[in-house]
PDB file of N, CA and C in Angstrom:
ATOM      1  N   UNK A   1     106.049 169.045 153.886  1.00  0.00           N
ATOM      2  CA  UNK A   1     104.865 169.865 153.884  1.00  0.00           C
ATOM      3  C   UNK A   1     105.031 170.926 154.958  1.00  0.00           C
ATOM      4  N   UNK A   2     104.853 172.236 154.762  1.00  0.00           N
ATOM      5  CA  UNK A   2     105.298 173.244 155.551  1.00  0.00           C
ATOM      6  C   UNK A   2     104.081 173.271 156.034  1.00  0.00           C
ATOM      7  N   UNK A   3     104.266 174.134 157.655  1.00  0.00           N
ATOM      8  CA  UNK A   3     102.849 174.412 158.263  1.00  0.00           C
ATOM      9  C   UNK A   3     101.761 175.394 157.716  1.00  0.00           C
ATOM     10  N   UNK A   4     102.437 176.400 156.788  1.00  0.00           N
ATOM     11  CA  UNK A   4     101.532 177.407 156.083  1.00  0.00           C
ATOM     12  C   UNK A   4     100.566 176.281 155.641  1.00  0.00           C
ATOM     13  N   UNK A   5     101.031 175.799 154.470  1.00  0.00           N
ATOM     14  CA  UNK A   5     100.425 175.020 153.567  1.00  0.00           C
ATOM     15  C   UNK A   5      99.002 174.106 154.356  1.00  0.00           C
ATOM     16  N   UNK A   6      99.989 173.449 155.512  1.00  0.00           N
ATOM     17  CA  UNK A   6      98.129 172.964 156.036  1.00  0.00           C
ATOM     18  C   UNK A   6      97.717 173.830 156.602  1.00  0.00           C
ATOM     19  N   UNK A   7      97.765 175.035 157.094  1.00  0.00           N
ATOM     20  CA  UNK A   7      96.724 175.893 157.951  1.00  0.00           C
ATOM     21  C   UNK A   7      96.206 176.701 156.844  1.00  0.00           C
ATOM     22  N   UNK A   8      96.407 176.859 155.664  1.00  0.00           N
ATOM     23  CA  UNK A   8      95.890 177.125 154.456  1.00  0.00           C
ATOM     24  C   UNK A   8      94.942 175.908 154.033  1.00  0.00           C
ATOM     25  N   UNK A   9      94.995 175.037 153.680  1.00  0.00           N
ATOM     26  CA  UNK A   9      94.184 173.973 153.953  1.00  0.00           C
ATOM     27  C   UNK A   9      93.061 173.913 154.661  1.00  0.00           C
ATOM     28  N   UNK A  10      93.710 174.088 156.299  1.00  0.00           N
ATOM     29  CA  UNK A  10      92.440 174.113 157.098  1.00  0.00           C
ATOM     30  C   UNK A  10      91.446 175.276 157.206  1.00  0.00           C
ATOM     31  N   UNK A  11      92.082 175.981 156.974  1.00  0.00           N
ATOM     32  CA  UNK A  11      91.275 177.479 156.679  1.00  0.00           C
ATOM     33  C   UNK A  11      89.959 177.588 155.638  1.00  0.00           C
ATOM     34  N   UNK A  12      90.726 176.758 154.521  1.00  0.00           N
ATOM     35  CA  UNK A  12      90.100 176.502 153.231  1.00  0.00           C
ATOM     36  C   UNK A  12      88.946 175.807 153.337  1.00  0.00           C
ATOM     37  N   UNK A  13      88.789 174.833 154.146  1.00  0.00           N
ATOM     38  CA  UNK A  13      87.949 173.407 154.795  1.00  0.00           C
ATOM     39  C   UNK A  13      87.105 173.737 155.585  1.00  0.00           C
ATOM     40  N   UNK A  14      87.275 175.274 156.362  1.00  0.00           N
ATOM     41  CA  UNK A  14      86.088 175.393 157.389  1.00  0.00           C
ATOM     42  C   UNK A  14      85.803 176.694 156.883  1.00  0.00           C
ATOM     43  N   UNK A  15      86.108 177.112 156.255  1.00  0.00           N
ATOM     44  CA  UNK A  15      84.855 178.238 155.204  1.00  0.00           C
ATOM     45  C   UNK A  15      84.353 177.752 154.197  1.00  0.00           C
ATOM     46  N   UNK A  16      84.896 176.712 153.545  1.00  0.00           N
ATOM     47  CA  UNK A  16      83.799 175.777 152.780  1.00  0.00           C
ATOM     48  C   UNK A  16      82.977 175.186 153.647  1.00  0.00           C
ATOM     49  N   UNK A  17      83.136 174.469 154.894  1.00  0.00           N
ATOM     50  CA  UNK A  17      81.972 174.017 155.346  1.00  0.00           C
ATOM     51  C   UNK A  17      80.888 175.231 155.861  1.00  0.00           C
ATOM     52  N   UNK A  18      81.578 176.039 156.277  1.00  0.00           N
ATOM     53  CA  UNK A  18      80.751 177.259 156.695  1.00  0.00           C
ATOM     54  C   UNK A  18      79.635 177.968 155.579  1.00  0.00           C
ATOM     55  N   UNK A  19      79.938 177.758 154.066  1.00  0.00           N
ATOM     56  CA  UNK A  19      79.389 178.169 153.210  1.00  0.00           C
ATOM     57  C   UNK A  19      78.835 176.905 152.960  1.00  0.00           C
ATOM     58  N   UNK A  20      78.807 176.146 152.767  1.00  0.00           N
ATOM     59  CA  UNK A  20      78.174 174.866 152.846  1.00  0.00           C
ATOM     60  C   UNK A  20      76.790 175.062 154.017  1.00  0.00           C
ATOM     61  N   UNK A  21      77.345 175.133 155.353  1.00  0.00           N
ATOM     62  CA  UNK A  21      76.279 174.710 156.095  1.00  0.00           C
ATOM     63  C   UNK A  21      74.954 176.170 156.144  1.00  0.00           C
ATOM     64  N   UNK A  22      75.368 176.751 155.832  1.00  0.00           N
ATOM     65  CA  UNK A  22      74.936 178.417 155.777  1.00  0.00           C
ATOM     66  C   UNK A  22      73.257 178.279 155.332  1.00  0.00           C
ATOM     67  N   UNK A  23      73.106 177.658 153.881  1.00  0.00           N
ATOM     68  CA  UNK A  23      71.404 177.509 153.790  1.00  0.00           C
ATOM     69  C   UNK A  23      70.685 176.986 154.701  1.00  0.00           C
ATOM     70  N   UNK A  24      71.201 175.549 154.966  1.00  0.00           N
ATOM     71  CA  UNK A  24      70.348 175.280 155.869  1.00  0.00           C
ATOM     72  C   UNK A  24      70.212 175.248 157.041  1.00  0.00           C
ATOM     73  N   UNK A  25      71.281 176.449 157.879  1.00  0.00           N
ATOM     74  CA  UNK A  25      71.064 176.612 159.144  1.00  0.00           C
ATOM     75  C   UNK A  25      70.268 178.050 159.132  1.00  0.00           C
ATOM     76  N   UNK A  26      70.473 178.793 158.494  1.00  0.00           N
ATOM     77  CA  UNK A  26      69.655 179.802 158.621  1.00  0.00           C
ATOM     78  C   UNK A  26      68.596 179.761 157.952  1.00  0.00           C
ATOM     79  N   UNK A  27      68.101 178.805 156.921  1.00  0.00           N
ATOM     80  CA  UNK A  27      66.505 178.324 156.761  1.00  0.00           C
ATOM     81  C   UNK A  27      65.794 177.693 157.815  1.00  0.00           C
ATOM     82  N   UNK A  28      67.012 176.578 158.960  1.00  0.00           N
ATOM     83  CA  UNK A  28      66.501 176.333 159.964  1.00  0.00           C
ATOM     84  C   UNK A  28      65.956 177.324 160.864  1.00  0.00           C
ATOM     85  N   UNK A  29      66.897 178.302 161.211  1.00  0.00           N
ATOM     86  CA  UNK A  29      66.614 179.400 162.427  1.00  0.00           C
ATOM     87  C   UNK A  29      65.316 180.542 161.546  1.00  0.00           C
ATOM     88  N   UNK A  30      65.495 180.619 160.668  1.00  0.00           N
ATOM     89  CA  UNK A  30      64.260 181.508 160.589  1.00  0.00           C
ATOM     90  C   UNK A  30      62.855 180.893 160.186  1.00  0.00           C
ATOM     91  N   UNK A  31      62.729 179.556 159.757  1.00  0.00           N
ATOM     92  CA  UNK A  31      61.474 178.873 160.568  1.00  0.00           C
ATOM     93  C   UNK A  31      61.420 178.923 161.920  1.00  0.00           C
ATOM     94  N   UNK A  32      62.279 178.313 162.241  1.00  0.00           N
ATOM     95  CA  UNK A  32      62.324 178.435 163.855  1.00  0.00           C
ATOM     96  C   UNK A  32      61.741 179.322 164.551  1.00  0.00           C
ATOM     97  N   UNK A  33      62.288 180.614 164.213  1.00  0.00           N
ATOM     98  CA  UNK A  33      61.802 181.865 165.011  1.00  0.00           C
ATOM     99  C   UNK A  33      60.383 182.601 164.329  1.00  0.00           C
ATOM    100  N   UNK A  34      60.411 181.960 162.700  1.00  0.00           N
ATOM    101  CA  UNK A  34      58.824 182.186 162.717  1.00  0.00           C
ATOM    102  C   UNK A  34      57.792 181.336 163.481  1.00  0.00           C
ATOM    103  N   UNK A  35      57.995 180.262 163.687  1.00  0.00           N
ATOM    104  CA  UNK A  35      57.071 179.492 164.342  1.00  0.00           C
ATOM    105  C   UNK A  35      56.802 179.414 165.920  1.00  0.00           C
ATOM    106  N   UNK A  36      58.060 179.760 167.023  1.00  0.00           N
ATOM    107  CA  UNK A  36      57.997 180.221 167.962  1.00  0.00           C
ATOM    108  C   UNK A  36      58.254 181.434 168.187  1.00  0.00           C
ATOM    109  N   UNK A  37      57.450 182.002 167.443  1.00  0.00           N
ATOM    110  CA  UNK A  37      56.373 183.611 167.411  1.00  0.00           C
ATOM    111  C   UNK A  37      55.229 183.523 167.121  1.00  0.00           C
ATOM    112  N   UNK A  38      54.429 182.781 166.005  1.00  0.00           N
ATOM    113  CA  UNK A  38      53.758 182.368 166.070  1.00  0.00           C
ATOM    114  C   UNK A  38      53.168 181.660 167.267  1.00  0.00           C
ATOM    115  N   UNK A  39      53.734 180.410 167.804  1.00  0.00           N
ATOM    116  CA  UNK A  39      53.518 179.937 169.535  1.00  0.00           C
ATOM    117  C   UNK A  39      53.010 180.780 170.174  1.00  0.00           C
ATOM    118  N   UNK A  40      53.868 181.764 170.550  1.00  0.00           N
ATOM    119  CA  UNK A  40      54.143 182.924 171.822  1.00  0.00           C
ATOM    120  C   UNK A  40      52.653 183.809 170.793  1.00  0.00           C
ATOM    121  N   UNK A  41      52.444 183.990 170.253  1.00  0.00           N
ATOM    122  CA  UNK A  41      50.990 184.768 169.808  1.00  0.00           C
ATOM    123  C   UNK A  41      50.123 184.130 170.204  1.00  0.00           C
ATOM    124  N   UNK A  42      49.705 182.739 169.432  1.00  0.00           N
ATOM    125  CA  UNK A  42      49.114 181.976 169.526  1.00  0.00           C
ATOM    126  C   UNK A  42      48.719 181.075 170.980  1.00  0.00           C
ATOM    127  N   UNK A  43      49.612 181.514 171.438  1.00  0.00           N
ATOM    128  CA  UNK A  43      50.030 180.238 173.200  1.00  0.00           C
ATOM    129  C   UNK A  43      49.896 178.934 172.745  1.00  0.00           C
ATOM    130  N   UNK A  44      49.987 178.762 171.965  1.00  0.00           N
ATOM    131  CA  UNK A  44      49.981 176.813 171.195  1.00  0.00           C
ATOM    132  C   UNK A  44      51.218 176.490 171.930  1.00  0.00           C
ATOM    133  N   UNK A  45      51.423 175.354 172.583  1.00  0.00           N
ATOM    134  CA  UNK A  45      52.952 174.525 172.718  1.00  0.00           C
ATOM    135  C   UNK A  45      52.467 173.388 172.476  1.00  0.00           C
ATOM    136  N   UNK A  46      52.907 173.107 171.422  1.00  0.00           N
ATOM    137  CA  UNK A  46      52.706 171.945 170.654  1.00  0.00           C
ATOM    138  C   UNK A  46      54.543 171.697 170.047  1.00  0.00           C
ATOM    139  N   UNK A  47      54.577 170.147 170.015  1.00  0.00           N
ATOM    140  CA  UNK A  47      56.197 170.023 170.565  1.00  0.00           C
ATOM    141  C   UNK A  47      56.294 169.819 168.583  1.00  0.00           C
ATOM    142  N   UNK A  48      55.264 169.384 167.766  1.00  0.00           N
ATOM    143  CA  UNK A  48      55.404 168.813 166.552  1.00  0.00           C
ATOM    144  C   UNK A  48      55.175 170.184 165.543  1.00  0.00           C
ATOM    145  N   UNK A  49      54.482 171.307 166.392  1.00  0.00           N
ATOM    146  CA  UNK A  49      54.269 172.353 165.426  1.00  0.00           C
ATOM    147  C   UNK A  49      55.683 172.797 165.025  1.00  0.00           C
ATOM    148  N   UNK A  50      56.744 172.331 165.966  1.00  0.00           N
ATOM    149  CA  UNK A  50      57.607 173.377 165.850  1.00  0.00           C
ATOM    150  C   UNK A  50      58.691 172.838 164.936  1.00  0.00           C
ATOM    151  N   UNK A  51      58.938 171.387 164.991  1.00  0.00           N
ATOM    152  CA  UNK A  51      59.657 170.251 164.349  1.00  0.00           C
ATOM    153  C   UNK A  51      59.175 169.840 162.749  1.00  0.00           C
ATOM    154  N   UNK A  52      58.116 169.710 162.704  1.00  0.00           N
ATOM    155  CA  UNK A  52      57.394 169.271 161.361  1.00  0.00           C
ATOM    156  C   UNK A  52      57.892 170.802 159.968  1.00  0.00           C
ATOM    157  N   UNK A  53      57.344 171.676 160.195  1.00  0.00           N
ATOM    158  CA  UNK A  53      57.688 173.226 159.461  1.00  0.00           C
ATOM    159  C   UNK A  53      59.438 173.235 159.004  1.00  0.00           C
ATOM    160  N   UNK A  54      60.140 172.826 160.282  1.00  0.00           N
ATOM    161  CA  UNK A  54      61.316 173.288 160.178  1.00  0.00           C
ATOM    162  C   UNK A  54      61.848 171.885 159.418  1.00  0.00           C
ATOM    163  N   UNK A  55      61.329 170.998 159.590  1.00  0.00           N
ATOM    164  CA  UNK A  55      62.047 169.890 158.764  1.00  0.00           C
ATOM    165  C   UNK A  55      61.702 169.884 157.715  1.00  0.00           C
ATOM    166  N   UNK A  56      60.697 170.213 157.453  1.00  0.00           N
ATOM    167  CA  UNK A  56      60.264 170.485 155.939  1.00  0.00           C
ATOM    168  C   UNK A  56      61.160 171.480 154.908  1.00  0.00           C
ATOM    169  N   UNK A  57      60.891 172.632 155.628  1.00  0.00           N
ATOM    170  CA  UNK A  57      62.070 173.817 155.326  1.00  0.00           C
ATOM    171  C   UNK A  57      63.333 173.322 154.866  1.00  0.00           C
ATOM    172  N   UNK A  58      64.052 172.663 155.883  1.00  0.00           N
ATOM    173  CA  UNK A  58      65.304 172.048 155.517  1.00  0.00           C
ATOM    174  C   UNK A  58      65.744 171.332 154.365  1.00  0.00           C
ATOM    175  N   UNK A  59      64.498 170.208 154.155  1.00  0.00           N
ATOM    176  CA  UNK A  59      64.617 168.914 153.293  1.00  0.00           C
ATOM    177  C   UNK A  59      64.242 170.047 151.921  1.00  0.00           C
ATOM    178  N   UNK A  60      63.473 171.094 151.556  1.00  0.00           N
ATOM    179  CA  UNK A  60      63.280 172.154 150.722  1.00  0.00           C
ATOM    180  C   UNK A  60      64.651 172.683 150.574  1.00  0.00           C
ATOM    181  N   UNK A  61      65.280 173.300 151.193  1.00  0.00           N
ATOM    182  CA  UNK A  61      66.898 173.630 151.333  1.00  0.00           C
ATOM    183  C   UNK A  61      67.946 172.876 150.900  1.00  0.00           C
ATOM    184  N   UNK A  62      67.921 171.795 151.406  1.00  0.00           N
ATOM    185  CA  UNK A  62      68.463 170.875 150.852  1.00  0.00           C
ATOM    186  C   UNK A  62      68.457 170.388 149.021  1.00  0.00           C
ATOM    187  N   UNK A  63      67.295 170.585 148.992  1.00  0.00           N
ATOM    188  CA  UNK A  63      67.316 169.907 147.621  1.00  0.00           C
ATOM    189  C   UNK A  63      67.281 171.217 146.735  1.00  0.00           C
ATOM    190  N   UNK A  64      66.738 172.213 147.235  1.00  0.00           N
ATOM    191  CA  UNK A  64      67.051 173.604 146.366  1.00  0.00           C
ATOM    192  C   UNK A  64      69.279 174.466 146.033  1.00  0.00           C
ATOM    193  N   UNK A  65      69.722 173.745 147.184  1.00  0.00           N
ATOM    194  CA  UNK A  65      71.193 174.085 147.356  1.00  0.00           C
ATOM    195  C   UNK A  65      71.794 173.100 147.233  1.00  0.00           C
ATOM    196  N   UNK A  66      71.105 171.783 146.734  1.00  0.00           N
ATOM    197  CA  UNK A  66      72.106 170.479 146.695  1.00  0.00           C
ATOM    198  C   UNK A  66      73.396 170.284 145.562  1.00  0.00           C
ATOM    199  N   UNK A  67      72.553 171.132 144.650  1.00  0.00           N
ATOM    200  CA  UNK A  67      73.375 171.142 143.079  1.00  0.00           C
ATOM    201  C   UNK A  67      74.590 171.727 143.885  1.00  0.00           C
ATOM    202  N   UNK A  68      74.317 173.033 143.794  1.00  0.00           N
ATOM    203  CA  UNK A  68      75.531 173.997 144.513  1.00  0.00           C
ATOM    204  C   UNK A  68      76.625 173.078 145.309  1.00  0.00           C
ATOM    205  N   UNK A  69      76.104 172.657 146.749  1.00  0.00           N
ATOM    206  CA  UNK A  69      77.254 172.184 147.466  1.00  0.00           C
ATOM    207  C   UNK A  69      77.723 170.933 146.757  1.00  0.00           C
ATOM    208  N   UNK A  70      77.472 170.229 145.940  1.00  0.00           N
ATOM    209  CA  UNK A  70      77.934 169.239 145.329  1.00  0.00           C
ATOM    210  C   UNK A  70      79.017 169.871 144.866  1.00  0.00           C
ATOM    211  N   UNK A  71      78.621 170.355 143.803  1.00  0.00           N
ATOM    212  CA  UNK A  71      79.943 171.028 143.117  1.00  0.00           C
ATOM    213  C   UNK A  71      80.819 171.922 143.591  1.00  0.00           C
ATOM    214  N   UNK A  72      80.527 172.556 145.168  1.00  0.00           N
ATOM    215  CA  UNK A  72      81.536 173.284 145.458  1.00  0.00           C
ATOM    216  C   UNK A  72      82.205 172.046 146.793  1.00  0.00           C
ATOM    217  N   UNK A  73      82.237 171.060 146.780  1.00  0.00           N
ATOM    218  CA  UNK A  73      82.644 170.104 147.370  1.00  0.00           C
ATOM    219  C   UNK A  73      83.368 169.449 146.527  1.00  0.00           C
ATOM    220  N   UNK A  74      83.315 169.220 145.515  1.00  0.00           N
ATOM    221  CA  UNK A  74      83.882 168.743 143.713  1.00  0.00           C
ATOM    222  C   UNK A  74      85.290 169.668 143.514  1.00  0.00           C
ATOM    223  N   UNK A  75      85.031 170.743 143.341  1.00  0.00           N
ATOM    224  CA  UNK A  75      85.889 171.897 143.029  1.00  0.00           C
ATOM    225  C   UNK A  75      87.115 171.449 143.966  1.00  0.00           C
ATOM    226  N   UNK A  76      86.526 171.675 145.541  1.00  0.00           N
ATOM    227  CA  UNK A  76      87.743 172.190 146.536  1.00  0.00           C
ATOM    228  C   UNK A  76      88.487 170.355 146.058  1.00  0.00           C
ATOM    229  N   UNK A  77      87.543 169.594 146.315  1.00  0.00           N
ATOM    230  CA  UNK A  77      88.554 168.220 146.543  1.00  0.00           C
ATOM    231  C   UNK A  77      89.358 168.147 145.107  1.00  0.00           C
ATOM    232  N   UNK A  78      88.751 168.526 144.143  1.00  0.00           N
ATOM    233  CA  UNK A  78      90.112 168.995 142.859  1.00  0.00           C
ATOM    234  C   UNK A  78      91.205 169.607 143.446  1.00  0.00           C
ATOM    235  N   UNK A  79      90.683 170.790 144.145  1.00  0.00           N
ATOM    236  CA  UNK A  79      91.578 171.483 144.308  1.00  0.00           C
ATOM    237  C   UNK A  79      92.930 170.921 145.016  1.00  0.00           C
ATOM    238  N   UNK A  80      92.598 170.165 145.927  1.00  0.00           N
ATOM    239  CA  UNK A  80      93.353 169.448 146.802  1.00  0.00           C
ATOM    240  C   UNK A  80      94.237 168.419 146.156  1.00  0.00           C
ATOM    241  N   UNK A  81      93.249 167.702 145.202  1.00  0.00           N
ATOM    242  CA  UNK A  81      94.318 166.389 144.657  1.00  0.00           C
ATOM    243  C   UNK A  81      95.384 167.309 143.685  1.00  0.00           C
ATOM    244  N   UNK A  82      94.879 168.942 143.225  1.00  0.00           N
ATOM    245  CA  UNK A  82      95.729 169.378 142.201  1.00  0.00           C
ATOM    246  C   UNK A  82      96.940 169.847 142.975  1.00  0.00           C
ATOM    247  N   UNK A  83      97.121 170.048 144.260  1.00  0.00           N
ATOM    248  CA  UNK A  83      98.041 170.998 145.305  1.00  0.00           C
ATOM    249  C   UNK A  83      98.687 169.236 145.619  1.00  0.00           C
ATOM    250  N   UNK A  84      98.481 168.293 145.214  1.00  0.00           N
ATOM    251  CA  UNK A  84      99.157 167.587 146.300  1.00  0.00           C
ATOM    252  C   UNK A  84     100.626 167.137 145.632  1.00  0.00           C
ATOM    253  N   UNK A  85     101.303 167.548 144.280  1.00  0.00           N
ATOM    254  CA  UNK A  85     102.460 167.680 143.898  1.00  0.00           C
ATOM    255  C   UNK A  85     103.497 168.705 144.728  1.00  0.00           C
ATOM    256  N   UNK A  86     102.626 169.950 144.429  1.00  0.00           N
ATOM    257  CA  UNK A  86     103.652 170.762 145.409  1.00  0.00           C
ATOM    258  C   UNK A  86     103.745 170.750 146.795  1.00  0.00           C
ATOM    259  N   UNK A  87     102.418 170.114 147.447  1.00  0.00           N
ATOM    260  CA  UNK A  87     103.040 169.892 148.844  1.00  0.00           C
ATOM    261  C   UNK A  87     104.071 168.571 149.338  1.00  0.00           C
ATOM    262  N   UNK A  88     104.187 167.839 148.620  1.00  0.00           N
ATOM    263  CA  UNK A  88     105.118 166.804 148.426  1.00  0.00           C
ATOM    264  C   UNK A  88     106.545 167.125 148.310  1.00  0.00           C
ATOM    265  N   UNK A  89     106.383 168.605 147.641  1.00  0.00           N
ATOM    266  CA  UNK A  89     107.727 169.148 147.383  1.00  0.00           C
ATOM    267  C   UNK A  89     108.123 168.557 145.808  1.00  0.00           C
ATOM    268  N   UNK A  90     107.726 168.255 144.845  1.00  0.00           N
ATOM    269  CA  UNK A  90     107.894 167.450 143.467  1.00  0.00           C
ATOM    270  C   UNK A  90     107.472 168.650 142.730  1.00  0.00           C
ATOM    271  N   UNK A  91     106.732 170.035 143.072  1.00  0.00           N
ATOM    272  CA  UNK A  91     106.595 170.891 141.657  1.00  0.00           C
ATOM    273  C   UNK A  91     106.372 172.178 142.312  1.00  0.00           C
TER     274      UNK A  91
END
């Protein structure tokens, strides 16, 4: 197995996770920053206003992008068992 081949790999593995983690970190951060703006208007510090919204958001995210990352988690690990002849050196 040549080194291209796994740093192609790893490359492959952390822009899928990166596209993977992408909905629900930036559904996280922009509750987030709607709600502590809201705060800072409001002067509320309330530790649950800020936790409850954003978990909600998420678990919404989650199940709205779940189809998606399934199958693009499906795909790549095909992809992988289909590459693992030629990195063996057999094709």
């Amino acid at each position: 197995m040549e080194t291209n081949a796994v740093l192609d790999i790893a490359v492959q593995g952390l822009v899928l996770a990166a596209k993977l983690s992408a909905p629900v970190l930036v559904t996280a951060l922009v509750v987030g920053f709607a709600v502590s703006l809201l705060q800072s208007v409001t002067q509320i510090q309330e530790i649950t206003l800020a936790f409850v919204p954003k978990a909600a958001a998420v678990a919404v995210a989650l199940v709205v992008t779940g189809h998606w990352m399934i199958t693009e988690l499906v795909s790549f690990t095909h992809d992988l068992f289909a590459m693992i002849p030629s990195l063996l050196g057999g094709g």
